[in-house]
N, C-alpha and C. Protein backbone atom coordinates (compact mmCIF):
# COMPACT_ATOMS: atom_id res chain seq x y z
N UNK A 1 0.84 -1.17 0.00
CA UNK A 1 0.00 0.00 0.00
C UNK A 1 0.89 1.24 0.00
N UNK A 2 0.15 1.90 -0.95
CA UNK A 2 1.61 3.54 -0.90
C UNK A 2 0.77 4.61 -0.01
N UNK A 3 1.45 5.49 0.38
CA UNK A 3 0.97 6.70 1.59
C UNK A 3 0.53 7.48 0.58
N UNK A 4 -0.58 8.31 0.93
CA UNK A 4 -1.40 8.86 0.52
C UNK A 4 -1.76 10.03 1.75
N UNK A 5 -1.32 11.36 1.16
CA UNK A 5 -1.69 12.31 2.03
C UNK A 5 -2.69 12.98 1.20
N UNK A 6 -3.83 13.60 2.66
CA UNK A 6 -4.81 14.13 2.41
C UNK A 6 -4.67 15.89 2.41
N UNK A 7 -5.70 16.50 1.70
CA UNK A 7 -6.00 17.78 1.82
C UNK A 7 -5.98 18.22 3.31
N UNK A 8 -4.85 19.37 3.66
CA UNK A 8 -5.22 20.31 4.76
C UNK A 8 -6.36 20.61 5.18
N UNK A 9 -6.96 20.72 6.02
CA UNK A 9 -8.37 21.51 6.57
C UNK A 9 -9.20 20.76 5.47
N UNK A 10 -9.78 19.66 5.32
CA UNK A 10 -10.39 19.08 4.65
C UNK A 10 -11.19 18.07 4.88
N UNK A 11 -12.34 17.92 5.59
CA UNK A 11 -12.61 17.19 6.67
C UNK A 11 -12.88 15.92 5.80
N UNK A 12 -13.51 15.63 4.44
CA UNK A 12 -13.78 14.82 3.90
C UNK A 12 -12.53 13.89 3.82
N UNK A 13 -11.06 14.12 3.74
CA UNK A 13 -9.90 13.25 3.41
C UNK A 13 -9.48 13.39 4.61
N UNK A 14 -10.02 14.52 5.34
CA UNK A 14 -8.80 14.30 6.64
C UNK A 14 -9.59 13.33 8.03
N UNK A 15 -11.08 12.92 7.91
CA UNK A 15 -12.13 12.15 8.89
C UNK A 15 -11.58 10.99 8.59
N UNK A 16 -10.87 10.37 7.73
CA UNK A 16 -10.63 8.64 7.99
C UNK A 16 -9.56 8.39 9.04
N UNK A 17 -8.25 8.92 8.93
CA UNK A 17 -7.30 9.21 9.92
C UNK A 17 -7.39 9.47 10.56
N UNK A 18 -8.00 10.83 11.58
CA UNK A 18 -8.53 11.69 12.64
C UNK A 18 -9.59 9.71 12.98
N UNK A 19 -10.30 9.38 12.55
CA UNK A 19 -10.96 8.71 13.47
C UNK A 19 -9.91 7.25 14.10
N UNK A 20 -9.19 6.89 12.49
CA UNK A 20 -7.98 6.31 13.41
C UNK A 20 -7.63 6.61 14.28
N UNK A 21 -7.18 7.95 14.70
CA UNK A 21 -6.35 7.96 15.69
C UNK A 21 -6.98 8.26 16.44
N UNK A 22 -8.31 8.38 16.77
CA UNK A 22 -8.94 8.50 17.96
C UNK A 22 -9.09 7.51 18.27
N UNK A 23 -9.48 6.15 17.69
CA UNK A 23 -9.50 5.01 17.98
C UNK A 23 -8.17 4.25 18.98
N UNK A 24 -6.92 4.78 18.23
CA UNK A 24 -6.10 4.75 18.76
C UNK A 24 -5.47 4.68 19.98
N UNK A 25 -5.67 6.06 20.29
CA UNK A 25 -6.00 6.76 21.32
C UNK A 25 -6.29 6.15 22.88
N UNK A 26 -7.94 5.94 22.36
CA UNK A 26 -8.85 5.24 23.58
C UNK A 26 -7.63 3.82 23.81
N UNK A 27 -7.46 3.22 22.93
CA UNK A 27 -6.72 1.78 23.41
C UNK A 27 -5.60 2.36 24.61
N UNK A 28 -4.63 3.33 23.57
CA UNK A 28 -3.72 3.38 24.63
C UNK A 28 -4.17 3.95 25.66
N UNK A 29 -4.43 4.99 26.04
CA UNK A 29 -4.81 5.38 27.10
C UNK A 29 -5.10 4.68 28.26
N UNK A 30 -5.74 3.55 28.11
CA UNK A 30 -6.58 2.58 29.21
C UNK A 30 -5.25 1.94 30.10
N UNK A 31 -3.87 2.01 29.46
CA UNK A 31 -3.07 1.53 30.29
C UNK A 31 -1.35 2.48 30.46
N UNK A 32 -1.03 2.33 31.36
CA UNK A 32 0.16 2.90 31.76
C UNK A 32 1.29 2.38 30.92
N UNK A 33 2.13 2.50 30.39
CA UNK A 33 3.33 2.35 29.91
C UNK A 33 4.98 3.11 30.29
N UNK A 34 5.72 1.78 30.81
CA UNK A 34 6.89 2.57 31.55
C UNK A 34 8.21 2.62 30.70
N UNK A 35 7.83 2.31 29.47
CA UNK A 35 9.25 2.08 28.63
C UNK A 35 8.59 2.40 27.26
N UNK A 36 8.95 3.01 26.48
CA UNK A 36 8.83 3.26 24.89
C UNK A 36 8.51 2.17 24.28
N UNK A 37 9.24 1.01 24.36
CA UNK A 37 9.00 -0.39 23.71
C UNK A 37 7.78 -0.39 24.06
N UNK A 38 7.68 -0.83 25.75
CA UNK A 38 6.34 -1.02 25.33
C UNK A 38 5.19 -0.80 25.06
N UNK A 39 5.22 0.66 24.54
CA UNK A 39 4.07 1.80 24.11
C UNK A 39 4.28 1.08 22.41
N UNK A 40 5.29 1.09 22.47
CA UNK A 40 5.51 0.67 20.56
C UNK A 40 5.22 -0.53 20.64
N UNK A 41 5.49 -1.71 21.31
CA UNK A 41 4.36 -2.89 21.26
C UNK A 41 2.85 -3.14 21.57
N UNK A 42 2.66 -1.98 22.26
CA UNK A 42 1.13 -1.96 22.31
C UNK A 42 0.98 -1.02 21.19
N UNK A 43 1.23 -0.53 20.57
CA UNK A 43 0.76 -0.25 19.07
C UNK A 43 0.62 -0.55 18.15
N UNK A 44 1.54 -1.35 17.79
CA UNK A 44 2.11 -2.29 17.23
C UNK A 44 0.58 -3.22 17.26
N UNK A 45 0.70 -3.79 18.25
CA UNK A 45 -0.35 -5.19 18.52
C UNK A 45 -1.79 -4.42 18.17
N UNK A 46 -1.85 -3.22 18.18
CA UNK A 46 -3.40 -3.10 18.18
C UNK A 46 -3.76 -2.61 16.43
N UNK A 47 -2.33 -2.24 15.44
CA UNK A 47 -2.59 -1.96 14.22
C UNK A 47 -2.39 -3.57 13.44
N UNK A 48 -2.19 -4.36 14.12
CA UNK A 48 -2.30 -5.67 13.82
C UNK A 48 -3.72 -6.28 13.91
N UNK A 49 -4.27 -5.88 14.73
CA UNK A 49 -5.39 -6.04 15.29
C UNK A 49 -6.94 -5.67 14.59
N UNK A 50 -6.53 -4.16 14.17
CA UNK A 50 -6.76 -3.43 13.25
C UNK A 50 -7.16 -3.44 11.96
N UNK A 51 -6.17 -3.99 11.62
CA UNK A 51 -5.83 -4.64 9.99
C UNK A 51 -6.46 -6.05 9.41
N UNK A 52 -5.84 -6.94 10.27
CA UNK A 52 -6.22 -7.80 10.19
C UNK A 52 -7.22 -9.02 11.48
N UNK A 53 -8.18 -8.25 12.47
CA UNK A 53 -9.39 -9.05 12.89
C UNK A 53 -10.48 -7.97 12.84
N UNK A 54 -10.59 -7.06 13.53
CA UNK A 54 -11.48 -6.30 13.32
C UNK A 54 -12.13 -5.80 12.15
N UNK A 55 -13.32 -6.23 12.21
CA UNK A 55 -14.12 -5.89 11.04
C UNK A 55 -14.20 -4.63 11.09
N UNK A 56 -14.65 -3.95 9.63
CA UNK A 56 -15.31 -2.67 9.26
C UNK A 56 -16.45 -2.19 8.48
N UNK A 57 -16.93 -1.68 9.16
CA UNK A 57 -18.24 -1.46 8.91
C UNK A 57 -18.34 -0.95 7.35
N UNK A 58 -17.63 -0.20 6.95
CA UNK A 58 -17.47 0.33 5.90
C UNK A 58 -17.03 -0.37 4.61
N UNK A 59 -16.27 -1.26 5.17
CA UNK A 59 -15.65 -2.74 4.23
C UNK A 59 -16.72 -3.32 4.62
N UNK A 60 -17.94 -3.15 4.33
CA UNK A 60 -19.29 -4.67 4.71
C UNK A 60 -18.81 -5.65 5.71
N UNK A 61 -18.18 -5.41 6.74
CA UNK A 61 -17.89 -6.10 7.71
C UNK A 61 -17.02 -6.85 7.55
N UNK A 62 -16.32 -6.88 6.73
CA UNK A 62 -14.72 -7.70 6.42
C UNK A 62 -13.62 -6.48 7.34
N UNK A 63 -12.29 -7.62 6.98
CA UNK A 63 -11.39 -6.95 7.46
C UNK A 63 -10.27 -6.53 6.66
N UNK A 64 -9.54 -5.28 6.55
CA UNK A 64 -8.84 -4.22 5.79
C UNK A 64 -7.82 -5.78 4.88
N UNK A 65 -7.83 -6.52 6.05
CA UNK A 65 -6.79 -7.78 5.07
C UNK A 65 -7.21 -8.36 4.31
N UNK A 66 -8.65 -8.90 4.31
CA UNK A 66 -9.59 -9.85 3.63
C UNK A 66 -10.09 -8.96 2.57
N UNK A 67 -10.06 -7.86 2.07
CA UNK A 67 -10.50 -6.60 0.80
C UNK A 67 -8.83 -6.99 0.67
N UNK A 68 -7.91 -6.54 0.54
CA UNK A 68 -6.61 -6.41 0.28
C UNK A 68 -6.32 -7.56 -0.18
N UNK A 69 -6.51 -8.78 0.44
CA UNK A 69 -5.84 -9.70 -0.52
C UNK A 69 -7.00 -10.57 -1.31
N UNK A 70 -8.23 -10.34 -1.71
CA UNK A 70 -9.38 -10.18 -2.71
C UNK A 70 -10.57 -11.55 -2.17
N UNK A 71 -10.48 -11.52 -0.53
CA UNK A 71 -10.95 -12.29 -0.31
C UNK A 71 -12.47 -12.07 0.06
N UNK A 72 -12.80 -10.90 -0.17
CA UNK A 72 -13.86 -10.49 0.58
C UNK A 72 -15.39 -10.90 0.12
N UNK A 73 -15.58 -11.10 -1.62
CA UNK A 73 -16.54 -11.76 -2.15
C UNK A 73 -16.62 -12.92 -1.53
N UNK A 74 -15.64 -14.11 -1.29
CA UNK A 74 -15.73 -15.57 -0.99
C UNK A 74 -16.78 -15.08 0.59
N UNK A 75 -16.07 -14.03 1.50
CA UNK A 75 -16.60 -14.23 2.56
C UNK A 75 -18.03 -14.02 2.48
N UNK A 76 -18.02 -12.64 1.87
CA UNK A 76 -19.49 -12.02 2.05
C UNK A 76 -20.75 -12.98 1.43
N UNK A 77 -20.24 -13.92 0.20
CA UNK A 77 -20.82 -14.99 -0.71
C UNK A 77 -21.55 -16.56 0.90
N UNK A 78 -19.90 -16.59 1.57
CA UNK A 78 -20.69 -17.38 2.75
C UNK A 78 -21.46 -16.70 3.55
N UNK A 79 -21.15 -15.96 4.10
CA UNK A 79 -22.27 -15.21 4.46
C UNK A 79 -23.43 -15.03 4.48
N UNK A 80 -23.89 -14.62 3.06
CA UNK A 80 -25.27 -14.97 2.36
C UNK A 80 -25.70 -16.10 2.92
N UNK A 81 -25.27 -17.34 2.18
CA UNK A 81 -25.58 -18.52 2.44
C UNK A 81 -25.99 -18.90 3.81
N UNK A 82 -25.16 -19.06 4.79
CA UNK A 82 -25.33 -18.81 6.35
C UNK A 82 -26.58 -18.30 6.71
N UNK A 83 -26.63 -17.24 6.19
CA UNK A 83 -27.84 -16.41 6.50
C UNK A 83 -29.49 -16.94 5.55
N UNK A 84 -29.33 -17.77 4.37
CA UNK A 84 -30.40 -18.14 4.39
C UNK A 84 -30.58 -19.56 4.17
N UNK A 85 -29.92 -20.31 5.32
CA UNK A 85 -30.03 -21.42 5.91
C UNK A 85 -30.61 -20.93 6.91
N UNK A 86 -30.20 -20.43 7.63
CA UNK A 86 -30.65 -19.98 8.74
C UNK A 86 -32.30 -19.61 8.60
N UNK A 87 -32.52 -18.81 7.86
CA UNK A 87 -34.00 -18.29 7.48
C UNK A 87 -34.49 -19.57 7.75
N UNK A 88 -34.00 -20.60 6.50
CA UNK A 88 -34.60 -21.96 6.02
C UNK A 88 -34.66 -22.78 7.27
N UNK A 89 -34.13 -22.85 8.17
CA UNK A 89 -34.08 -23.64 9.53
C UNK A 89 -35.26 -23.41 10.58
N UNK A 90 -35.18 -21.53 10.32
CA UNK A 90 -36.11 -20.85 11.66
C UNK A 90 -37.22 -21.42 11.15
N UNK A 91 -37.54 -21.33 9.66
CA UNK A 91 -38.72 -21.26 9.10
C UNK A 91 -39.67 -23.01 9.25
N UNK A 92 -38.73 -23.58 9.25
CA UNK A 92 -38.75 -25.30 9.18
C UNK A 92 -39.42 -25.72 10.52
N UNK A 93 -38.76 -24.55 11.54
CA UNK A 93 -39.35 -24.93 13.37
C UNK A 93 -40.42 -24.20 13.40
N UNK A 94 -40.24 -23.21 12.67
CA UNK A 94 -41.56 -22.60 12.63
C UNK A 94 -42.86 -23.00 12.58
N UNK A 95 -42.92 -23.64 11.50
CA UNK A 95 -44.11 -24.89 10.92
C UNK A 95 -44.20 -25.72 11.62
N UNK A 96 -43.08 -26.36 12.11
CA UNK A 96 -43.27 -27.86 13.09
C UNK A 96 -43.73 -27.23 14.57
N UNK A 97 -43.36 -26.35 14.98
CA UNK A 97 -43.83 -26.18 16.44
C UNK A 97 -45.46 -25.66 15.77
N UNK A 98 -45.75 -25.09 14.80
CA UNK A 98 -47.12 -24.64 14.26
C UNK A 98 -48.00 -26.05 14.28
N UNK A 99 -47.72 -27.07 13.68
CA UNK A 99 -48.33 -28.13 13.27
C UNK A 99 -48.28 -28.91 14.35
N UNK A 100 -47.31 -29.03 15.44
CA UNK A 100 -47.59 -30.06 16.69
C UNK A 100 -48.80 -28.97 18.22
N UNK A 101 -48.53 -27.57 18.17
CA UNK A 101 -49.78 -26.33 18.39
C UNK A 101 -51.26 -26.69 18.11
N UNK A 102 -51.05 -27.32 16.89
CA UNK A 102 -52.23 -27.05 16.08
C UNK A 102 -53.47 -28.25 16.59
């Protein structure tokens, strides 16, 4: 990925970063750090974290790794599926608790 700087005073290019690093932020904050390392390993661990588990809302709930390395159709494709099995399951108890009711 190449760096990409945004427009000065520009809230439209400059709101993706600004919310990074507020995100940021909140993590570190929550704990004390007595050595540089380990401020840079807890950063470290949480842009790992970041990248690759945390979903985004904005990426349809994938993660920045799973769009990047072109995996994100396969997921979102199971997904689907998952989801209307599921329908097909509720719908199946549905009827049967209807018909043993009845």
């Amino acid at each position: 990925m190449g760096h990409v700087r945004g427009k000065p005073n520009h809230p439209q290019t400059q709101g993706k970063i600004e919310r990074y690093h507020r995100s940021m932020k909140n993590i570190v904050k929550l704990h004390h750090y007595y050595s540089p390392s380990e401020l840079e390993n807890a950063i470290n661990d949480w842009v790992e974290y970041y990248n690759n588990e945390r979903y985004h809302e904005s990426l349809s709930n994938v993660t920045p790794s799973d769009v990047y390395f072109g995996r994100e159709e396969k997921i979102l494709k199971r997904r689907k599926e998952t989801k209307l099995k599921s329908i097909q399951k509720r719908r199946q108890e549905y009827l049967q608790q209807k018909l043993i009711s009845a």
